[in-house]
Protein backbone atom coordinates (compact mmCIF):
# COMPACT_ATOMS: atom_id res chain seq x y z
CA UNK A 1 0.00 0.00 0.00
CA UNK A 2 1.33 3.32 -0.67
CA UNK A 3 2.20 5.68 1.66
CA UNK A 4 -0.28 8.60 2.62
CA UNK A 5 -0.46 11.75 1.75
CA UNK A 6 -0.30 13.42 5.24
CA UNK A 7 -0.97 12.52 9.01
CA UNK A 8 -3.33 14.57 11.17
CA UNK A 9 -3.16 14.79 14.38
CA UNK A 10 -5.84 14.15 17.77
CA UNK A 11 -7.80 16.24 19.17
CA UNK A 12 -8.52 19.21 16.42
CA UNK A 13 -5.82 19.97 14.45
CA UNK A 14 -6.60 17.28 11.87
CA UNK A 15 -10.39 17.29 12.39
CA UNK A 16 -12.73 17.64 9.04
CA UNK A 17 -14.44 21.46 8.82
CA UNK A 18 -18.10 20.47 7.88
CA UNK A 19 -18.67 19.21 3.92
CA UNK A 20 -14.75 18.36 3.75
CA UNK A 21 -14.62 15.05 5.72
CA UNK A 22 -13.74 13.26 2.62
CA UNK A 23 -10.16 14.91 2.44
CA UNK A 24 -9.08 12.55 4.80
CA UNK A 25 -9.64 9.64 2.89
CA UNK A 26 -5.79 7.91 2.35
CA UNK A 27 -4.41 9.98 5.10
CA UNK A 28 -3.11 8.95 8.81
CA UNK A 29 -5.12 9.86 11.70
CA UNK A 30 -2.83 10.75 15.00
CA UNK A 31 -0.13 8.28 13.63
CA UNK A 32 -2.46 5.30 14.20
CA UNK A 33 -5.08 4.77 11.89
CA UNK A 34 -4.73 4.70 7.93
CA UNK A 35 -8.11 6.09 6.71
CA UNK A 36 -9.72 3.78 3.92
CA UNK A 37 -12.63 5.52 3.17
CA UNK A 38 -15.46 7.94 4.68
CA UNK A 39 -18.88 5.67 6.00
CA UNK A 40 -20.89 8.31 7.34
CA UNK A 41 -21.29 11.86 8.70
CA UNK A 42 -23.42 13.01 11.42
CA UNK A 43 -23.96 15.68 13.65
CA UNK A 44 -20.44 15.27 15.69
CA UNK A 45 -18.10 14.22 12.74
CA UNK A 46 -17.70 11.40 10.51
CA UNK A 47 -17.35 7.97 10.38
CA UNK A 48 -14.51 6.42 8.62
CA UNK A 49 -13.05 2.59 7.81
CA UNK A 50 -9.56 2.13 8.48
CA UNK A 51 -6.79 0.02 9.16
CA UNK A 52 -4.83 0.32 12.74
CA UNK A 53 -1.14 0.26 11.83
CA UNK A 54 0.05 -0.83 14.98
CA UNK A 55 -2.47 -4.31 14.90
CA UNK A 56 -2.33 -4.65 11.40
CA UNK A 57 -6.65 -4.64 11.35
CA UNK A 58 -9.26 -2.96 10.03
CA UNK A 59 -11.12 -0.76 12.96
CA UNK A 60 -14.14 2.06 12.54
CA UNK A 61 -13.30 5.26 13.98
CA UNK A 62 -15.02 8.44 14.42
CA UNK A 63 -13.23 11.74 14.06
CA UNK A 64 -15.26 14.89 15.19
CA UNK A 65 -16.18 17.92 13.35
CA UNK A 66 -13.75 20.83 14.00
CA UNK A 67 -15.67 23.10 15.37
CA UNK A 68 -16.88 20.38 17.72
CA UNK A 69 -13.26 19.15 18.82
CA UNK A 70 -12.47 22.42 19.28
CA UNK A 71 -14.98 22.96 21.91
CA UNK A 72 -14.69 21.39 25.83
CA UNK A 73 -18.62 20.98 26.63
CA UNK A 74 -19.60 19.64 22.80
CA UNK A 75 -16.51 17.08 23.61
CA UNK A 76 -17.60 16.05 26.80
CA UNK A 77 -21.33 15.81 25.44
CA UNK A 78 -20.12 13.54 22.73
CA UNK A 79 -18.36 11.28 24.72
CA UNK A 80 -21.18 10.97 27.74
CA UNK A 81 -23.25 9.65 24.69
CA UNK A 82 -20.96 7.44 23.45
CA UNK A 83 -19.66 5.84 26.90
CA UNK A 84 -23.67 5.77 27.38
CA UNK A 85 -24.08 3.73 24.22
CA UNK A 86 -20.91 1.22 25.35
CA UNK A 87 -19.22 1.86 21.82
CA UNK A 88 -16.34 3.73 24.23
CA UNK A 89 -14.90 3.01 27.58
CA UNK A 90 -14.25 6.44 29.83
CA UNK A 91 -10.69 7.94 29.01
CA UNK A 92 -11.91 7.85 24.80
CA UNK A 93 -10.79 4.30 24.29
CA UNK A 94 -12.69 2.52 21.75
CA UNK A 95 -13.67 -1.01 21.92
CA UNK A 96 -11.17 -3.63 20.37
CA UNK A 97 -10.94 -3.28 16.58
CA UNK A 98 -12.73 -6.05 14.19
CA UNK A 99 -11.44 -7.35 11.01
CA UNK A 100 -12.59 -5.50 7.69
CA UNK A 101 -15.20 -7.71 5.46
């Protein structure tokens, strides 16, 4: 595979703005995650396939709009939903990755 085009980094600096999510496609997220391709996008960021270059597997991950990285209480709202719907433990840990189809 060849090499991306850039790595963005956690929490904001490499987040999407709004209608650009797809720019991250073939890119590096925080050194960890090679981004495959763009899933969905909702209301706190997008949804991408990727591949975890540390386990060698595929994992989902969700990167948050900019503007909502960039602000403490949306942060803290999107993670008390998501540690409320069990798809992340508390400290922003996801669960273990799963194999891509």
């Amino acid at each position: 595979m060849d090499a991306p085009d850039r790595d963005v980094e956690a929490p904001y600096a490499g987040a999407p703005e709004r209608g650009r999510e797809g720019e991250l496609v073939g890119c590096t997220f925080d050194g960890k995650f090679l981004i495959l391709r763009l899933v969905g996008v909702g209301g706190f960021g997008a949804v991408y396939s990727a591949r975890d270059l540390s386990l060698g597997c595929g994992a989902a991950i969700k990167i948050l709009h900019r503007d909502v990285a960039a602000d403490d209480a949306s942060r803290a709202g999107f993670l008390e939903v998501a540690v409320g719907a069990g798809g992340v433990r508390p400290g922003g840990e996801g669960q273990a990755p799963s194999p891509l189809p």
